[in-house]
C-alpha atoms as a PDB file:
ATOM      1  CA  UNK A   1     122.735  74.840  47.208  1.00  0.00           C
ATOM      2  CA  UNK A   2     119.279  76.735  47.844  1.00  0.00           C
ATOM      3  CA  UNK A   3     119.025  78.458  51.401  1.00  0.00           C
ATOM      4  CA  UNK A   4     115.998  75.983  51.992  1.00  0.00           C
ATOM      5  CA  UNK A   5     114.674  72.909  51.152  1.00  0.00           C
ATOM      6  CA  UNK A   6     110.482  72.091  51.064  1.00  0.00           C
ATOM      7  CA  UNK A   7     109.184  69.201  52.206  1.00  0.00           C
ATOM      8  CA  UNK A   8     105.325  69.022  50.948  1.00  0.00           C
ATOM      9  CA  UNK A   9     102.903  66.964  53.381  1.00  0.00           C
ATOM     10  CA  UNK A  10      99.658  66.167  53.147  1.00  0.00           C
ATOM     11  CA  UNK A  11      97.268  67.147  56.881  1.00  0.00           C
ATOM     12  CA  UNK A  12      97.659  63.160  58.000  1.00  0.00           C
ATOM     13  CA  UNK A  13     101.586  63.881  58.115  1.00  0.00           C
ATOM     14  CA  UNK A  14     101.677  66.433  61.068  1.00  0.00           C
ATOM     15  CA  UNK A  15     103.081  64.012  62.922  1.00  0.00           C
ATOM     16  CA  UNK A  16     106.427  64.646  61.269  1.00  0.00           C
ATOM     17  CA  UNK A  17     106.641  68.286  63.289  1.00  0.00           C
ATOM     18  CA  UNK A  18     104.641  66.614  66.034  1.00  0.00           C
ATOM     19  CA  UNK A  19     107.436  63.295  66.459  1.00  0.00           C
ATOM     20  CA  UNK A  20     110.366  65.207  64.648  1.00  0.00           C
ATOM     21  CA  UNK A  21     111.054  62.656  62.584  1.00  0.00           C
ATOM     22  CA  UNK A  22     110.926  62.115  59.019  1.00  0.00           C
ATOM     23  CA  UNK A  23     110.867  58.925  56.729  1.00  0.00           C
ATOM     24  CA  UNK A  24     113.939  58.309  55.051  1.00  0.00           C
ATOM     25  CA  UNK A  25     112.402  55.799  51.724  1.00  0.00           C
ATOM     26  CA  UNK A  26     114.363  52.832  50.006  1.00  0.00           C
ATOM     27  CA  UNK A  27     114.070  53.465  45.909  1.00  0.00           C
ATOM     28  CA  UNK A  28     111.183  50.393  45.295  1.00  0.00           C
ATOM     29  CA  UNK A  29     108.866  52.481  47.751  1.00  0.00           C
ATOM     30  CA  UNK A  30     109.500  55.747  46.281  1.00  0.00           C
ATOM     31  CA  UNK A  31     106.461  56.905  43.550  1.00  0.00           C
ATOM     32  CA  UNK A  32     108.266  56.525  40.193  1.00  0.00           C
ATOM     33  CA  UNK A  33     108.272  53.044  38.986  1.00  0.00           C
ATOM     34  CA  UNK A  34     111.798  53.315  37.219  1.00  0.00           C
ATOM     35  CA  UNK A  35     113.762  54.227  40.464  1.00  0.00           C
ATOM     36  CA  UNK A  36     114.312  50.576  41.324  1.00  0.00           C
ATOM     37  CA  UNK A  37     115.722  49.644  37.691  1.00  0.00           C
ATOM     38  CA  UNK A  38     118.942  51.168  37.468  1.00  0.00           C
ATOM     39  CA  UNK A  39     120.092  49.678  33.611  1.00  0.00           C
ATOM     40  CA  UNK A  40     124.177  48.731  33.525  1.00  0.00           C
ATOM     41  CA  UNK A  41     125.837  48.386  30.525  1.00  0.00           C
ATOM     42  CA  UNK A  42     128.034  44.868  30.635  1.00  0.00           C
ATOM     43  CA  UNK A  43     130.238  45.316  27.520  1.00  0.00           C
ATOM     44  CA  UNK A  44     133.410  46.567  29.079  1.00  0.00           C
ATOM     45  CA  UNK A  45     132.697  43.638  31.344  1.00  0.00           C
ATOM     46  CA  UNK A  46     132.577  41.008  27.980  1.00  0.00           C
ATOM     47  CA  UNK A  47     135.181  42.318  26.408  1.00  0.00           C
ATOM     48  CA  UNK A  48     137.818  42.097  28.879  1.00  0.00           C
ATOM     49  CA  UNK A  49     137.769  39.044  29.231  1.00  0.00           C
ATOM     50  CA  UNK A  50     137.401  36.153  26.290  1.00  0.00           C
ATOM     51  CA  UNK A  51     135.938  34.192  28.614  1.00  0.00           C
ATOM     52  CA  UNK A  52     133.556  36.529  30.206  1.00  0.00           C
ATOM     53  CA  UNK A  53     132.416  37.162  27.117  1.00  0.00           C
ATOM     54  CA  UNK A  54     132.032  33.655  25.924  1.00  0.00           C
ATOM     55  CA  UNK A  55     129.965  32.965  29.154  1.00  0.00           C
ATOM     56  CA  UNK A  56     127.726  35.738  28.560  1.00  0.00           C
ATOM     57  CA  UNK A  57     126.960  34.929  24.999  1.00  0.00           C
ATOM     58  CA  UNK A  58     125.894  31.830  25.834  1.00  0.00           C
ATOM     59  CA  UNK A  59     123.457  32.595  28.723  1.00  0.00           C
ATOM     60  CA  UNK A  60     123.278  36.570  27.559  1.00  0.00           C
ATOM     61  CA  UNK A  61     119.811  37.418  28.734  1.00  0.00           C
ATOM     62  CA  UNK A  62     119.570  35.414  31.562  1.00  0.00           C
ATOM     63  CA  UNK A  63     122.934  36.547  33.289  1.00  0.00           C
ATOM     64  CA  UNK A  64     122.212  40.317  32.292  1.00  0.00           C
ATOM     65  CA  UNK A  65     118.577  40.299  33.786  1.00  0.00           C
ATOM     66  CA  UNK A  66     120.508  38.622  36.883  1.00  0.00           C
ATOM     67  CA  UNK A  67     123.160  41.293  37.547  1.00  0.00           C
ATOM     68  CA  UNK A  68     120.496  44.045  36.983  1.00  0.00           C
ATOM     69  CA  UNK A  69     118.308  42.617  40.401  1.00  0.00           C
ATOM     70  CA  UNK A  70     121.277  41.563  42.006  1.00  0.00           C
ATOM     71  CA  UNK A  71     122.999  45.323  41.897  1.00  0.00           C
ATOM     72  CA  UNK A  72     119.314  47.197  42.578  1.00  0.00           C
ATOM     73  CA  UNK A  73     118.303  45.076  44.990  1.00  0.00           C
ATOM     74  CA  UNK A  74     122.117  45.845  46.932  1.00  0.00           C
ATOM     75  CA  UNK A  75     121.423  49.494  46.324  1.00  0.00           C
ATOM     76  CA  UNK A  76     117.809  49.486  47.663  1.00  0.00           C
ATOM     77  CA  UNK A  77     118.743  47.589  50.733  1.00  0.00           C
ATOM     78  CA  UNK A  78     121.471  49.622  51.316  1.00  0.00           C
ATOM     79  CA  UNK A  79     120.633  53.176  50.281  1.00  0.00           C
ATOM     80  CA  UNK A  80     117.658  55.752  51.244  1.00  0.00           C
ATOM     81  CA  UNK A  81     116.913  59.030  50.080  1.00  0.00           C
ATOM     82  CA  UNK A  82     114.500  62.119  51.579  1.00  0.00           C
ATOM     83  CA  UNK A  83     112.970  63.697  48.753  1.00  0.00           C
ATOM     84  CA  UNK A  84     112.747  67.679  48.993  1.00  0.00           C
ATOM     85  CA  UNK A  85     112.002  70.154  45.885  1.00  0.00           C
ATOM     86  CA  UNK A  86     113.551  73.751  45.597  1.00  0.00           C
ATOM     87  CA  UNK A  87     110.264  75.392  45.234  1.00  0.00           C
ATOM     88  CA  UNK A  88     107.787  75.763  47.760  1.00  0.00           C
ATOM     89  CA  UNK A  89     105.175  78.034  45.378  1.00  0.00           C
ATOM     90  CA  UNK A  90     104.437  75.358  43.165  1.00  0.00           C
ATOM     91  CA  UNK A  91     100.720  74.697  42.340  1.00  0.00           C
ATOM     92  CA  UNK A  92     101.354  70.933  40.973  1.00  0.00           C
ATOM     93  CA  UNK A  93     102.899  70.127  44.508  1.00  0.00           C
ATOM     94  CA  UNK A  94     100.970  71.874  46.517  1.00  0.00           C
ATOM     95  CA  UNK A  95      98.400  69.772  44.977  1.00  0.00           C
ATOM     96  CA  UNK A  96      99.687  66.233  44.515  1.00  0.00           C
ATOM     97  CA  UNK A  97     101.886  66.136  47.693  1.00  0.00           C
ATOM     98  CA  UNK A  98     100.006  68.429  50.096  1.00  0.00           C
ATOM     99  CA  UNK A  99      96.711  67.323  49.726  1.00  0.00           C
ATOM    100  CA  UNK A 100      95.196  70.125  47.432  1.00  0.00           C
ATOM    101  CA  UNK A 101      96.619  72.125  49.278  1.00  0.00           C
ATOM    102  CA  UNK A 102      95.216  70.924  52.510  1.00  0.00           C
ATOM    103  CA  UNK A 103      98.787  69.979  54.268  1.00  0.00           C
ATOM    104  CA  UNK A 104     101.625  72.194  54.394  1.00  0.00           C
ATOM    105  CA  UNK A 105     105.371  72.507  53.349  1.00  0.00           C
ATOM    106  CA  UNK A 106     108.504  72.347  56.015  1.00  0.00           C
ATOM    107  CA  UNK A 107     111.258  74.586  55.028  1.00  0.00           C
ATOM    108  CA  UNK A 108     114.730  72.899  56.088  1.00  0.00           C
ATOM    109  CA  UNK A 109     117.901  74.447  56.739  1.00  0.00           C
ATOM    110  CA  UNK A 110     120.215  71.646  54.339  1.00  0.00           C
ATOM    111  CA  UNK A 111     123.110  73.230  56.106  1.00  0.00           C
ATOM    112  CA  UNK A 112     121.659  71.987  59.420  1.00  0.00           C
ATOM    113  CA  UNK A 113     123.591  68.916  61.235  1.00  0.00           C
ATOM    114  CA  UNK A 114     121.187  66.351  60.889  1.00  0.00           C
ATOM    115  CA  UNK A 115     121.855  66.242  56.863  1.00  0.00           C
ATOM    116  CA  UNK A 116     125.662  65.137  57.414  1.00  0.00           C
ATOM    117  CA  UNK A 117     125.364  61.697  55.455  1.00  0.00           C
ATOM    118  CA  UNK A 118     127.712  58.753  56.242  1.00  0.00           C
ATOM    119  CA  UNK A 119     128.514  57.713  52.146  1.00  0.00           C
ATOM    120  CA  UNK A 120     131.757  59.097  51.544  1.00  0.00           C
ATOM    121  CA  UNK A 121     131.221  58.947  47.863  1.00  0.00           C
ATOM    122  CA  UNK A 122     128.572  61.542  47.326  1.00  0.00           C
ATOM    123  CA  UNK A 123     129.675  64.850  46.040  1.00  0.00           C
ATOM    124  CA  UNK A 124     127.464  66.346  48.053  1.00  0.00           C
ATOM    125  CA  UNK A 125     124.888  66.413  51.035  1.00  0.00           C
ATOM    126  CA  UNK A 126     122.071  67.455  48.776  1.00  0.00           C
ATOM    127  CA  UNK A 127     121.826  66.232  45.193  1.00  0.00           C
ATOM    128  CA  UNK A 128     119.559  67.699  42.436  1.00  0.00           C
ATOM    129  CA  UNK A 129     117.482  65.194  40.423  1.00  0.00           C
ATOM    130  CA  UNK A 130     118.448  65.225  37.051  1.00  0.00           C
ATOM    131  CA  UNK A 131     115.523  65.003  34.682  1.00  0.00           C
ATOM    132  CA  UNK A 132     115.808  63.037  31.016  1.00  0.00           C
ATOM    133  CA  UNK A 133     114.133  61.095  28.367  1.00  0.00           C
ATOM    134  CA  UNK A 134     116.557  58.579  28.058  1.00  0.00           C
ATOM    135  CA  UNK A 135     117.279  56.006  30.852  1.00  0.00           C
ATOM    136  CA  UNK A 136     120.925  55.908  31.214  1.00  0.00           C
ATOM    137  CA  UNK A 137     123.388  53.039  31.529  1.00  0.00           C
ATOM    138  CA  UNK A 138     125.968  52.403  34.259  1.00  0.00           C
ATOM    139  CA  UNK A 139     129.244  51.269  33.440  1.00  0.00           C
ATOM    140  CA  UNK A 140     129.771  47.805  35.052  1.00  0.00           C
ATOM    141  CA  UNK A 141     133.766  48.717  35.378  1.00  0.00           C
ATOM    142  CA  UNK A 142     133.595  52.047  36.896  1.00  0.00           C
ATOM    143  CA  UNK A 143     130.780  51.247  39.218  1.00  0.00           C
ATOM    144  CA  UNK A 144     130.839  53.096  42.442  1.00  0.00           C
ATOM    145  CA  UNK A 145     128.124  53.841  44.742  1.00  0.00           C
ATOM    146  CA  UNK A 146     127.092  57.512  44.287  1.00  0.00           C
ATOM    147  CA  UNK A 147     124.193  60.056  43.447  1.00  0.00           C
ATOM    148  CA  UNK A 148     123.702  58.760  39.725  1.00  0.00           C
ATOM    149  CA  UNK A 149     121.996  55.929  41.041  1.00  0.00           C
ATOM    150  CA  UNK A 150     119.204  57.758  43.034  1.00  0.00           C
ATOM    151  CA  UNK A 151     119.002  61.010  41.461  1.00  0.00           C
ATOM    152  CA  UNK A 152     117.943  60.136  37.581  1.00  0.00           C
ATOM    153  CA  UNK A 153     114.032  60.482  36.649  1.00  0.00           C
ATOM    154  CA  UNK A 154     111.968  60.876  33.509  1.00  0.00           C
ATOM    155  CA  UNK A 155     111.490  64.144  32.302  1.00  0.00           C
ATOM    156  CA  UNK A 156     107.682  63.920  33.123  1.00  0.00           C
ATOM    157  CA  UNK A 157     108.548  64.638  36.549  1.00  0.00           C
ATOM    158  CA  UNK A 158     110.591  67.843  36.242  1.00  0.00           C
ATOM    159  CA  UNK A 159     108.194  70.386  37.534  1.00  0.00           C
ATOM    160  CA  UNK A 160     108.935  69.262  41.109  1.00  0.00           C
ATOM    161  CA  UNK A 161     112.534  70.601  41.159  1.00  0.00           C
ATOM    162  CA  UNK A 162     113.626  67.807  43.505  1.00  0.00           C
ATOM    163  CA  UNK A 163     116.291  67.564  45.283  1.00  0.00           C
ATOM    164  CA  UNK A 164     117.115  64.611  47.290  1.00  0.00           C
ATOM    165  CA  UNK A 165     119.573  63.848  50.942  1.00  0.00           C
ATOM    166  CA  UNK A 166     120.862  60.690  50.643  1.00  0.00           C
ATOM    167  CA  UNK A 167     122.035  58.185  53.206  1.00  0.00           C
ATOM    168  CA  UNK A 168     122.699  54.656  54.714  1.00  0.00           C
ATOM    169  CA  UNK A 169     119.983  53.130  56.929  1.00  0.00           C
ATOM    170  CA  UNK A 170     122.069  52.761  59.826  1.00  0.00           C
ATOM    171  CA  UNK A 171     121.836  52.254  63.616  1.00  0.00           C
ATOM    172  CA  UNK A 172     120.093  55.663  64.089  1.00  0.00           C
ATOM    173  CA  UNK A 173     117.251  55.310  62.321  1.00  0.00           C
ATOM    174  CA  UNK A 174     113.819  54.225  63.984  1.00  0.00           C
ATOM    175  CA  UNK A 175     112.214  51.127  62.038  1.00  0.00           C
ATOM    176  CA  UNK A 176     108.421  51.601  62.178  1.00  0.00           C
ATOM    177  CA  UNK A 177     106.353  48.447  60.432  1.00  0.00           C
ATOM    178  CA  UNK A 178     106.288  48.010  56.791  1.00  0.00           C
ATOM    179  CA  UNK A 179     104.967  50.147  53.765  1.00  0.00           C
ATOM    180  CA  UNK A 180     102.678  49.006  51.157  1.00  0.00           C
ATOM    181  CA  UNK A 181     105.523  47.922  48.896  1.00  0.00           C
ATOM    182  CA  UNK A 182     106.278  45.321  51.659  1.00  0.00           C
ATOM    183  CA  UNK A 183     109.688  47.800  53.083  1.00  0.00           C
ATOM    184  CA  UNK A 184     110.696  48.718  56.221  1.00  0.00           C
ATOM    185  CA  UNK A 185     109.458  51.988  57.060  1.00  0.00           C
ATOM    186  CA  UNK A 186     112.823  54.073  58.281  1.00  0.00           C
ATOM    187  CA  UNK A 187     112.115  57.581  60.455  1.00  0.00           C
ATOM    188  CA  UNK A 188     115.252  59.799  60.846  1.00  0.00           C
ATOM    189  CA  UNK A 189     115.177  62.101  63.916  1.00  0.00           C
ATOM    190  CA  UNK A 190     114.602  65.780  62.739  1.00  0.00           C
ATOM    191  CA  UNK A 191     116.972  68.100  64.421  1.00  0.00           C
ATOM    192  CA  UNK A 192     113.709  71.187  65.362  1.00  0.00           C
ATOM    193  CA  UNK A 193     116.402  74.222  64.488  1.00  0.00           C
ATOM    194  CA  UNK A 194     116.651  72.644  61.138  1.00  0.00           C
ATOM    195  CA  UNK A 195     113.388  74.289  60.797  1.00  0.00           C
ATOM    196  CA  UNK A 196     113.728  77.433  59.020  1.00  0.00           C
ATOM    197  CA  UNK A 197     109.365  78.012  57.980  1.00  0.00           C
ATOM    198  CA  UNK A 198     106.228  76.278  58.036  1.00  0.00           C
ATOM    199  CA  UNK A 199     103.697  77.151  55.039  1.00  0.00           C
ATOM    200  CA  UNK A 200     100.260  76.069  55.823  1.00  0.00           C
ATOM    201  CA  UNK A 201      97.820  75.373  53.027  1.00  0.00           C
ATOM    202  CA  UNK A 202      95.183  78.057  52.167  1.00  0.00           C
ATOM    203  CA  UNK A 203      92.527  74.827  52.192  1.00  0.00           C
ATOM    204  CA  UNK A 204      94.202  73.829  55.729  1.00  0.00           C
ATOM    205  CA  UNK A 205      91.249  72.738  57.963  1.00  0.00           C
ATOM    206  CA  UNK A 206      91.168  74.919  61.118  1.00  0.00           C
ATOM    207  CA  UNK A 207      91.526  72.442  63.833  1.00  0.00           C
ATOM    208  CA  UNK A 208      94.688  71.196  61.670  1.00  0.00           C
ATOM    209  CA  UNK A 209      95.597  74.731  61.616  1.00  0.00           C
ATOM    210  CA  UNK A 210      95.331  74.748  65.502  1.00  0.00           C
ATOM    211  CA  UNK A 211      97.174  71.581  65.645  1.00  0.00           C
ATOM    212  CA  UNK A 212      99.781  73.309  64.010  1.00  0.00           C
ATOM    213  CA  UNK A 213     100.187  76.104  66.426  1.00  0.00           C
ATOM    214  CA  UNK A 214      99.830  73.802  69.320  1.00  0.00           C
ATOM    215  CA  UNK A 215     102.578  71.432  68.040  1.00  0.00           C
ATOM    216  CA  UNK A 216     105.274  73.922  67.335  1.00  0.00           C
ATOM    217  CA  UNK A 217     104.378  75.458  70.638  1.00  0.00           C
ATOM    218  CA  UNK A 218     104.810  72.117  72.413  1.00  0.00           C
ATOM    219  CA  UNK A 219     108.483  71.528  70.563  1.00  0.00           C
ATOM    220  CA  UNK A 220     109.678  74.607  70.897  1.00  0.00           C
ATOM    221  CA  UNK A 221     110.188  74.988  67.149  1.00  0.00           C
ATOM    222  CA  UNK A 222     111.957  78.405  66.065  1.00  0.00           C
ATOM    223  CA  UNK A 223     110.197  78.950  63.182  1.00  0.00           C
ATOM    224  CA  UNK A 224     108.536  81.509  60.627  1.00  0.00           C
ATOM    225  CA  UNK A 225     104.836  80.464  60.291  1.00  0.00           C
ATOM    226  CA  UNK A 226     102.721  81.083  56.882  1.00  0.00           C
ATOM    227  CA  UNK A 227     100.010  80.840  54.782  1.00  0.00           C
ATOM    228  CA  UNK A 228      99.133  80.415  51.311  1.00  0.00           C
ATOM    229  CA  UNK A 229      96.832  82.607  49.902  1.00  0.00           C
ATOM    230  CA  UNK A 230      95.942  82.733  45.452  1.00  0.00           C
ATOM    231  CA  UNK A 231      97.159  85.284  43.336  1.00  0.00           C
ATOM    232  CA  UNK A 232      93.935  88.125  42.035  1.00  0.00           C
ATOM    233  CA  UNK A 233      95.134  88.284  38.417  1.00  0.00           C
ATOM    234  CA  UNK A 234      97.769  85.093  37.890  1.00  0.00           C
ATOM    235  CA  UNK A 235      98.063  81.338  38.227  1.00  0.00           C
ATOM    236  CA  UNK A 236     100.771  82.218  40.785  1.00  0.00           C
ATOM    237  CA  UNK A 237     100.626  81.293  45.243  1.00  0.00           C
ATOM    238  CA  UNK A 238     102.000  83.298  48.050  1.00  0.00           C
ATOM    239  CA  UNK A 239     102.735  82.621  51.182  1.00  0.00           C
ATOM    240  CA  UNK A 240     101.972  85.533  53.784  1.00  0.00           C
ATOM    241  CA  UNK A 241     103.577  85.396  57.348  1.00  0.00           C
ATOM    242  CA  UNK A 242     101.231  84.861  59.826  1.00  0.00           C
ATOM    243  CA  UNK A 243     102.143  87.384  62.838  1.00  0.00           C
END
């Protein structure tokens, strides 16, 4: 497990350090289109049983396509994830997620209390996305909730390094309207000590950067503060602590 995990937000997002929560996302709202089509593989499932098998001959297609939506939709109803990356230096984030690099990256603590998830089937907390060309299939007979589920992507998106808390959407959480893809919109409470660094964008307006200051003052936030700044000679960022 890294020491921290980075959160990248774009400037219309400071309301995560200003509320202290965070949005916890069901896998149809999250950005890669394949998250919400988990493929199973029915054979162990046909050839079990003679009859099974006879019944899915017949109506193959039809009862396959079926028990894909059924399983994915139980999954996305049930199941959320908070996407994090290991990196917090990384040029493609800092521009896709953070605005060109106009927001600013929370460093979390994964060791802090509020990432204790309720599945008792994940191996871990914290789960690294694992990055491949091929989609895999899940084995209808051994199926059991876990990480495999949420935690398999196309290799296009391995340059973010995710890594991904999973949970329930249980009692705690604060519902807040609906998102674009028609889904509740879930906000977890974020636990302020859990809030090892803040990394402000070298592009950061300055009355965001103020905002910034003021909000962390106002919470009481226990935090080292940065800023990016470019490399002279290489396509490489820093981060400089601001005093």
């Amino acid at each position: 497990m890294e020491s921290l995990v980075y959160k990248y937000l774009s400037p219309e997002r400071l309301d995560v350090i200003d509320n202290l929560s965070i949005s916890i996302t069901q896998p149809i709202s999250l950005n890669d289109p394949f998250e919400y089509f988990n493929l199973f593989d029915f054979s162990e499932f046909k050839t079990k049983n003679p009859q099974n098998s006879h019944i899915i001959a017949y109506t193959n297609e039809l009862i396959t396509e079926e028990l894909h939506k059924s399983i994915n939709k139980s999954i996305n109803e049930t199941f959320g994830v908070i996407s994090f990356s290991k990196v917090e230096l990384s040029n493609l984030l800092w521009a896709h997620y953070a605005m060109n690099s106009t927001g600013y990256v929370i460093g979390f603590n994964p060791f802090d209390k509020m990432f204790t998830s309720t599945i008792k089937t994940l191996s871990s907390n914290f789960n690294e996305v694992k990055y491949s060309e091929i989609r895999p299939k899940f084995k209808l007979e051994k199926l059991r909730i876990d990480q495999s589920f949420l935690c398999r992507k196309p290799i296009d998106w391995s340059y973010e390094e995710e890594i991904r808390f999973i949970d329930t959407f249980d009692t705690e959480l604060i519902k807040l309207g609906k998102d674009e893809y028609d889904q509740i919109i879930f906000l977890k409470k974020i636990s302020k000590e859990a809030i090892n660094e803040i990394i402000v964008g070298n592009r950061m307006q300055k009355e965001n950067f103020n905002k910034v200051i003021e909000i962390i003052s106002k919470n009481s936030i226990q935090c080292d503060l940065y800023r990016l700044y470019l490399d002279k000679d290489e396509y490489k960022l820093h981060k400089e602590k601001i005093s």
